[in-house]
Protein backbone atom coordinates (compact mmCIF):
# COMPACT_ATOMS: atom_id res chain seq x y z
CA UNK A 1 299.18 73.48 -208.49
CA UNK A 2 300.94 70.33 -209.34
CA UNK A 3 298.59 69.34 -211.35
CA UNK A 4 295.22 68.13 -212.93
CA UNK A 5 293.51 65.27 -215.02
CA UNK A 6 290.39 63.62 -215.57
CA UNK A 7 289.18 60.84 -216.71
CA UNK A 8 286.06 58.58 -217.32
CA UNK A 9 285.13 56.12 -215.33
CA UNK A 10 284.20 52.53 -216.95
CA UNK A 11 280.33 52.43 -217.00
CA UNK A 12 280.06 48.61 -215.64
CA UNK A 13 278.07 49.20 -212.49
CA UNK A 14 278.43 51.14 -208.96
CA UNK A 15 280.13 47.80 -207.73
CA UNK A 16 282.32 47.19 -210.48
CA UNK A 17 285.32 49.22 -209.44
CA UNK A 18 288.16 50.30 -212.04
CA UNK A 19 292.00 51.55 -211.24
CA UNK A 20 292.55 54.90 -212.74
CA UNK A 21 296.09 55.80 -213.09
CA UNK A 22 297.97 58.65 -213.06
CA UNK A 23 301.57 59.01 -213.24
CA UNK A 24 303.24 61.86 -211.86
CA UNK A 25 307.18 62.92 -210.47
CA UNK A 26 306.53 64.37 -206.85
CA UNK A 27 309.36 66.20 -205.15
CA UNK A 28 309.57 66.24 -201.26
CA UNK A 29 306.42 68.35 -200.06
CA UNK A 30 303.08 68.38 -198.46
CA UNK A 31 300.47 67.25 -200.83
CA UNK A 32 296.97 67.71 -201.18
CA UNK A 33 294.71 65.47 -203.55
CA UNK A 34 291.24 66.79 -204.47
CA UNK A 35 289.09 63.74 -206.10
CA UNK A 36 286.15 65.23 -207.77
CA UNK A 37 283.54 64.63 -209.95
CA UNK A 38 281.71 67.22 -212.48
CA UNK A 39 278.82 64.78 -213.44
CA UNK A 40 278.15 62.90 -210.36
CA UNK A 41 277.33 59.48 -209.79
CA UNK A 42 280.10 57.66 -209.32
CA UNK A 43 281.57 55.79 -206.52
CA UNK A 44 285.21 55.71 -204.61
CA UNK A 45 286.41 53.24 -202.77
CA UNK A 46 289.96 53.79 -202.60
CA UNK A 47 293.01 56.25 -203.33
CA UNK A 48 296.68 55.31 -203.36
CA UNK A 49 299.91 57.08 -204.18
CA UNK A 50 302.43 53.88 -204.99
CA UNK A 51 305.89 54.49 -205.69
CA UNK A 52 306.41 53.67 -209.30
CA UNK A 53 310.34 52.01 -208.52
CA UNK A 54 309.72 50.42 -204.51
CA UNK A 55 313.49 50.53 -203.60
CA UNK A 56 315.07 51.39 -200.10
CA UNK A 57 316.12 54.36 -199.08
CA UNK A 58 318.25 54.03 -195.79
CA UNK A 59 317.16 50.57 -194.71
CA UNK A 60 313.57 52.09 -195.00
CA UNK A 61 310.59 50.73 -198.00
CA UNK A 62 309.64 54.05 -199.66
CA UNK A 63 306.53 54.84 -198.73
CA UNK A 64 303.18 53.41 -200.48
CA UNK A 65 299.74 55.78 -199.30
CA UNK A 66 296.20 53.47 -199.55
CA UNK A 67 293.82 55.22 -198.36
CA UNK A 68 290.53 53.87 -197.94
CA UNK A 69 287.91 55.91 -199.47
CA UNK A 70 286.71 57.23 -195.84
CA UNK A 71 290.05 58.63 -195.02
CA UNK A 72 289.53 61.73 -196.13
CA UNK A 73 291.02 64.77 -194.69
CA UNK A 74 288.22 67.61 -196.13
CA UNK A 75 285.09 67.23 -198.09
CA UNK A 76 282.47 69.02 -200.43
CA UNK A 77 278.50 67.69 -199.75
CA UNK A 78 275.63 69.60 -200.97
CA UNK A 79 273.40 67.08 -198.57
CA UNK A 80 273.61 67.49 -194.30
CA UNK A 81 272.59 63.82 -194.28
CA UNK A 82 274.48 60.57 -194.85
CA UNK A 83 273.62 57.72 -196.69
CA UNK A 84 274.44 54.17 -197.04
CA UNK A 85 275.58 53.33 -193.60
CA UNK A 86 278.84 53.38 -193.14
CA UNK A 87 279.82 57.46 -192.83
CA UNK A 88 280.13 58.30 -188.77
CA UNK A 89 281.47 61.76 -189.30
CA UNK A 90 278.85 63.63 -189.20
CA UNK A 91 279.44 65.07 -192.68
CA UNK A 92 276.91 64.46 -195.02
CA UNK A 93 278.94 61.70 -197.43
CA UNK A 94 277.55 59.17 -198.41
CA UNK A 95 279.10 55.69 -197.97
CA UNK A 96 278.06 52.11 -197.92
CA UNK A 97 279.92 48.50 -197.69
CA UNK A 98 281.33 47.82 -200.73
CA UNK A 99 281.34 44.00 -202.48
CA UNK A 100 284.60 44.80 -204.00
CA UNK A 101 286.81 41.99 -203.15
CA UNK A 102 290.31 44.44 -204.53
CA UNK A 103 288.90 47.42 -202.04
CA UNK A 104 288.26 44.96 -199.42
CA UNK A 105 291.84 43.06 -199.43
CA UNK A 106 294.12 44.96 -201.23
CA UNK A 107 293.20 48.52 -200.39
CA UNK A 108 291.68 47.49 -196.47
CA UNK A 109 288.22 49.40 -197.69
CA UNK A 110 285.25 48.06 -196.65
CA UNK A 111 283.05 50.96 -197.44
CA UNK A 112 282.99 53.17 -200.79
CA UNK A 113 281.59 56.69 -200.88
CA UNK A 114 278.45 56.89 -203.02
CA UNK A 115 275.29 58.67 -203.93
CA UNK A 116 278.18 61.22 -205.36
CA UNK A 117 276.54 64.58 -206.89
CA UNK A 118 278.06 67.15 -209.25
CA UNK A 119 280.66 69.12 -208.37
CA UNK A 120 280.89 67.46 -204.67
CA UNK A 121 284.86 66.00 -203.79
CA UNK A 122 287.03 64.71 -201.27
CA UNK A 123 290.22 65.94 -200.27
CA UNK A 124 293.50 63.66 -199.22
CA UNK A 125 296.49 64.38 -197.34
CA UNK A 126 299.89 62.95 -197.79
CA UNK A 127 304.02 64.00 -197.85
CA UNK A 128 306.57 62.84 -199.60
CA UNK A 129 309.36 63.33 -197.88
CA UNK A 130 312.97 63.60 -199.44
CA UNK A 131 314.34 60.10 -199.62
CA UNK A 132 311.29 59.40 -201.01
CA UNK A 133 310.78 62.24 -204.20
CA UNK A 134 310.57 60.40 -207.63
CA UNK A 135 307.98 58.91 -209.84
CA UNK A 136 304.59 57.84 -208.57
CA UNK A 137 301.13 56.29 -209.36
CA UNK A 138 298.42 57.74 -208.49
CA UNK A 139 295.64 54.89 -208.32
CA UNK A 140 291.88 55.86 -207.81
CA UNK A 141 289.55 52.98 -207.32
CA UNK A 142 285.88 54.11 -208.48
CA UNK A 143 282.91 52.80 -210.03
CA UNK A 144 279.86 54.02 -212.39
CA UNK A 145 276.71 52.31 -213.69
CA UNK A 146 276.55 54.79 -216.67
CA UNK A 147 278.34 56.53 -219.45
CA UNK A 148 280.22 59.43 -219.67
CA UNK A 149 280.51 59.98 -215.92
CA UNK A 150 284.03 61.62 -215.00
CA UNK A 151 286.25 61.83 -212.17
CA UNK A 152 289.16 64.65 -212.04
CA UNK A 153 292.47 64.91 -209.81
CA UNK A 154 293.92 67.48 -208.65
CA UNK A 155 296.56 67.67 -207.14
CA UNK A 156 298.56 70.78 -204.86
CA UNK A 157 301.07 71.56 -202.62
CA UNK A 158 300.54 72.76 -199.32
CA UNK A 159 302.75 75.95 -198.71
């Protein structure tokens, strides 16, 4: 385990998205980020991992990861059916278009997952590899229409 935090997300409405940042050093590895939520009801539109210094490494931009919310590589779903519209996989989260205009252009998410329960999460996929290891920001794009509702990151290695 690299690591975990949580935080609470801005109680403005399930289409008023928020960036919550986390900062974190990440060495060259296989990575695994777990996006979850203990109270429920929030929604997701979009995950990043953004190089905190974007310099060149070899001629090459270091990588930046935005992931629209849908891009998930695993997920928890304590319903078999999807809602919202925009979910083809099959697997029971819940997703409609989003009216976001930062998840739309900045992030390339036209969707965001809602209708979130307790305790239900996504899982993303990424590597760092090692001309790129430093300082990063992890940037989670969600959205809640009431207090006190949380969303937690963790994230591991794979290996």
């Amino acid at each position: 385990l690299r690591g975990t935090v949580s935080f609470v997300v801005p109680a403005q409405g399930y289409q008023s998205f928020n960036d919550i940042i986390w900062t974190i050093n990440l060495e060259e590895n296989d990575y695994v980020l777990k996006v979850l939520s203990f109270s429920g009801r929030i929604n997701l539109c979009s995950v990043s991992i953004i190089p905190t210094n974007s310099t060149e490494s070899g001629g090459a931009v270091q990588p930046p990861f935005i992931l629209p919310a849908l891009e998930y590589s695993d997920a928890s779903e304590k319903t078999p059916e999807s809602y919202g519209g925009c979910n083809q996989k099959g697997d029971g989260v819940d997703a409609q278009p989003t009216t976001d205009e930062i998840c739309q252009d900045r992030d390339q998410s036209s969707c965001n997952i809602g209708w979130w329960d307790p305790e239900e999460y996504l899982v993303y996929s990424f590597s760092i590899p090692s001309s790129a290891a430093g300082m990063y920001t992890v940037r989670v794009r969600a959205a809640a229409s009431r207090a006190g509702r949380d969303i937690t990151l963790e994230l591991t290695t794979v290996g």
